[in-house]
N, C-alpha and C. Protein backbone atom coordinates (compact mmCIF):
# COMPACT_ATOMS: atom_id res chain seq x y z
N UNK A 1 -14.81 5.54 -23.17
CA UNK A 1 -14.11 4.58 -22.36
C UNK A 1 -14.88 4.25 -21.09
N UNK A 2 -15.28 5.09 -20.53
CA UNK A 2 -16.29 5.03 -19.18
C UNK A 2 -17.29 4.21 -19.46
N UNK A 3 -17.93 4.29 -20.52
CA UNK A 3 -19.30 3.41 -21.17
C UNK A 3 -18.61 2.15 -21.26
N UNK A 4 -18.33 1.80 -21.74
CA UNK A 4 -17.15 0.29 -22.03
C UNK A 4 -17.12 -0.14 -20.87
N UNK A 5 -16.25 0.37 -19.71
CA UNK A 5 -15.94 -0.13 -18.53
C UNK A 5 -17.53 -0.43 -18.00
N UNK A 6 -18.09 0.03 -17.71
CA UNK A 6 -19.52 0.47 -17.04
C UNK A 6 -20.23 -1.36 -17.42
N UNK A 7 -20.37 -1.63 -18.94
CA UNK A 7 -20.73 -2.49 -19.67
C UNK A 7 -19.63 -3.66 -19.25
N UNK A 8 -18.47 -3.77 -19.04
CA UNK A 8 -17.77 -4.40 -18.30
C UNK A 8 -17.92 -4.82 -16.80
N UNK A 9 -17.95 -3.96 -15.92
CA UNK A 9 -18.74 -4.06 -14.94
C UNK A 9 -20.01 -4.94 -14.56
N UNK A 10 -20.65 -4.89 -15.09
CA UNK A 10 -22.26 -5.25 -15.41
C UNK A 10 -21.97 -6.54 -16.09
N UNK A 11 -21.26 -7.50 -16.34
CA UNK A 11 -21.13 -8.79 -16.95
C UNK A 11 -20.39 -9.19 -16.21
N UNK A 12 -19.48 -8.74 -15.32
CA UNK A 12 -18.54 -9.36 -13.96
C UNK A 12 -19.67 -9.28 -12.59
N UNK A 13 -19.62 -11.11 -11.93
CA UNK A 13 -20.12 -11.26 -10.40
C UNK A 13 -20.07 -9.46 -9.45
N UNK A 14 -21.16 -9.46 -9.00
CA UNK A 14 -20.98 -8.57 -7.89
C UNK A 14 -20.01 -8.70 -6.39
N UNK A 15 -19.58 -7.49 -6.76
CA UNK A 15 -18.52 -7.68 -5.57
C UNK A 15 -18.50 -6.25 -4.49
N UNK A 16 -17.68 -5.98 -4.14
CA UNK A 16 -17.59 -5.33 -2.81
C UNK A 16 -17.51 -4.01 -3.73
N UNK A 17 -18.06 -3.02 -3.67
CA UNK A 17 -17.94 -1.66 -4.51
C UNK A 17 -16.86 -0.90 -4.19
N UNK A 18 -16.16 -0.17 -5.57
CA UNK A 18 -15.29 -0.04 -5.80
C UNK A 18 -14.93 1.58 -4.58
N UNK A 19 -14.04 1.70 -4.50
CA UNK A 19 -13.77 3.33 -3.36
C UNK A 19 -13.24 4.19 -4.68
N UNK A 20 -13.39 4.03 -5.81
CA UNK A 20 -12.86 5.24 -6.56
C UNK A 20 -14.38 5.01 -7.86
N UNK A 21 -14.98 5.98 -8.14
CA UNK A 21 -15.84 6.17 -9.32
C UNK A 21 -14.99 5.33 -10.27
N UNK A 22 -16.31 4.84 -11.16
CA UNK A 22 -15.26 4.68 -12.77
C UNK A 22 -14.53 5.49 -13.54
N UNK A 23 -15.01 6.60 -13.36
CA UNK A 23 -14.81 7.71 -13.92
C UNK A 23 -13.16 8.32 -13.71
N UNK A 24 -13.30 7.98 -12.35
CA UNK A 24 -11.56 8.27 -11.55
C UNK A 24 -10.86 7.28 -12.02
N UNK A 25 -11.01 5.77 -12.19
CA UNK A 25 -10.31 4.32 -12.82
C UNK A 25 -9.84 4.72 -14.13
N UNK A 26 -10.59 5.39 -14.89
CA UNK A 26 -9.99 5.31 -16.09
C UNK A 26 -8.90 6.96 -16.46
N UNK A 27 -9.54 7.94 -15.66
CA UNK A 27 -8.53 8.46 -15.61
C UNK A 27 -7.33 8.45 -14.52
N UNK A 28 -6.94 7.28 -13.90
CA UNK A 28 -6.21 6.74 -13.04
C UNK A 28 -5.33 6.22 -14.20
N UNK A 29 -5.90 5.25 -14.77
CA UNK A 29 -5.49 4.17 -15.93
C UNK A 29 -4.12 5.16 -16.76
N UNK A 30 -4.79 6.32 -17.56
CA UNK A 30 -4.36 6.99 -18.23
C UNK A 30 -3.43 7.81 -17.75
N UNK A 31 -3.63 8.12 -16.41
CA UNK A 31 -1.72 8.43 -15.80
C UNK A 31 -1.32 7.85 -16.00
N UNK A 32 -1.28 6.27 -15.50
CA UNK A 32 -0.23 5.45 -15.37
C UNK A 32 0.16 5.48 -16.39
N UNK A 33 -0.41 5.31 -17.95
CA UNK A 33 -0.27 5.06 -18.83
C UNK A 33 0.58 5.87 -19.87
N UNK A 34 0.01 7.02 -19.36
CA UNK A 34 1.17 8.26 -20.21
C UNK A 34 2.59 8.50 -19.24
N UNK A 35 2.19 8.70 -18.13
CA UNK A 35 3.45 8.71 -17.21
C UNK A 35 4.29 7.67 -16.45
N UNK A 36 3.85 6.61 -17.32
CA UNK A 36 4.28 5.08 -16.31
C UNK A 36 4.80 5.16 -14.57
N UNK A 37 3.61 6.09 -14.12
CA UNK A 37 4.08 6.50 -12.26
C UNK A 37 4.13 5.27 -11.56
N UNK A 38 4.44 4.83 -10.26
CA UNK A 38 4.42 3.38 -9.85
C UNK A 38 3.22 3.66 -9.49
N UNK A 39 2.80 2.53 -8.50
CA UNK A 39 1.40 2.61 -8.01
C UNK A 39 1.19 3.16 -6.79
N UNK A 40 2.48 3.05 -5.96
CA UNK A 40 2.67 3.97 -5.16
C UNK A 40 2.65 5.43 -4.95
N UNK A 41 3.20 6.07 -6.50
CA UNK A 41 2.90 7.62 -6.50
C UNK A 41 1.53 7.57 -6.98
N UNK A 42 0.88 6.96 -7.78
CA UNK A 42 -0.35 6.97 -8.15
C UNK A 42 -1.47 7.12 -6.78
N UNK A 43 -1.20 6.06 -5.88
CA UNK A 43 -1.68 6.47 -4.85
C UNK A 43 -1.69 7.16 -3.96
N UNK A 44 -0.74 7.69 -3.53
CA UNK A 44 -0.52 8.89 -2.95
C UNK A 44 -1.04 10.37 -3.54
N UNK A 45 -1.13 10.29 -4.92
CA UNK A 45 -1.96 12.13 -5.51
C UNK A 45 -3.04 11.50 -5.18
N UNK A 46 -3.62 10.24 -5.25
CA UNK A 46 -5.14 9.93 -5.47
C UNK A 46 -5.79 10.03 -4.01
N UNK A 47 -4.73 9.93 -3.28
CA UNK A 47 -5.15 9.77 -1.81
C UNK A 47 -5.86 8.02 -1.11
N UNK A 48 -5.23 7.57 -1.74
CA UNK A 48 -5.96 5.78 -1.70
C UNK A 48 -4.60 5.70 -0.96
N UNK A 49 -4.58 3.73 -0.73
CA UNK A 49 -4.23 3.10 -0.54
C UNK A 49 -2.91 2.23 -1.45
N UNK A 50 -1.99 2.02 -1.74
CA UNK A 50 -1.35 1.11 -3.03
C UNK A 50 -2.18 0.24 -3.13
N UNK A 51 -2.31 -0.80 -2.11
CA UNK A 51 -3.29 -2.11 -2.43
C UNK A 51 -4.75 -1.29 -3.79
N UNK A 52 -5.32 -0.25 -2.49
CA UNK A 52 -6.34 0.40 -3.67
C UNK A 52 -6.13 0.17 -5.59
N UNK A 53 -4.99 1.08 -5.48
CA UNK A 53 -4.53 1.52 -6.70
C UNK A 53 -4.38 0.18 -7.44
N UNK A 54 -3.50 -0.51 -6.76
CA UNK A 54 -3.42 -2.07 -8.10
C UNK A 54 -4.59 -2.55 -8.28
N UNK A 55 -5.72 -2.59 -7.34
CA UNK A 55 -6.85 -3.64 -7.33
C UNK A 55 -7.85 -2.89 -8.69
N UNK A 56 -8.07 -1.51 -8.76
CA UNK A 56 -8.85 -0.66 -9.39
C UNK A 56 -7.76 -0.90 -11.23
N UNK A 57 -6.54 -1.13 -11.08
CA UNK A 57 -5.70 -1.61 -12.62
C UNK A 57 -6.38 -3.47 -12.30
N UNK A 58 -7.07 -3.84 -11.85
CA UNK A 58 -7.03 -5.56 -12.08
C UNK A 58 -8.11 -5.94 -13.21
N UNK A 59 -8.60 -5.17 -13.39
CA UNK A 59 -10.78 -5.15 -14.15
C UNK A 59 -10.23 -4.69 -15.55
C-alpha cells in the first residue's frame, strides 16, 4: 500500500510536504477505516491538527 501511494504521489503537482510520513497516512487511513474514529479523535492520538488529519484522507 505504501508503494502505491508513493507512485501516487509522484504523478500529483508538487506541493507543500506532507507533516505526517506516508507510512503514518496509510496507517492513519486504516484506523479510520476499521474503527470509523472522527477526525478529531484521529487527531488527537496522532498529535496533529483536525485540519491535518482530513487534508492527509484528501490524496
Amino acid at each position: 500500500m505504501v508503494v502505491v501511494m508513493q507512485q501516487a504521489k509522484q504523478q500529483l503537482k508538487p506541493d507543500r510536504p506532507s507533516k505526517l510520513s506516508i507510512e503514518d497516512q496509510v496507517l492513519m487511513t486504516l484506523e479510520y477505516l476499521r474503527e470509523y474514529r472522527t477526525y478529531c479523535h484521529i487527531a488527537t492520538s496522532w498529535g496533529i491538527y483536525e485540519s491535518t488529519a482530513i487534508a492527509s484522507f484528501a490524496l
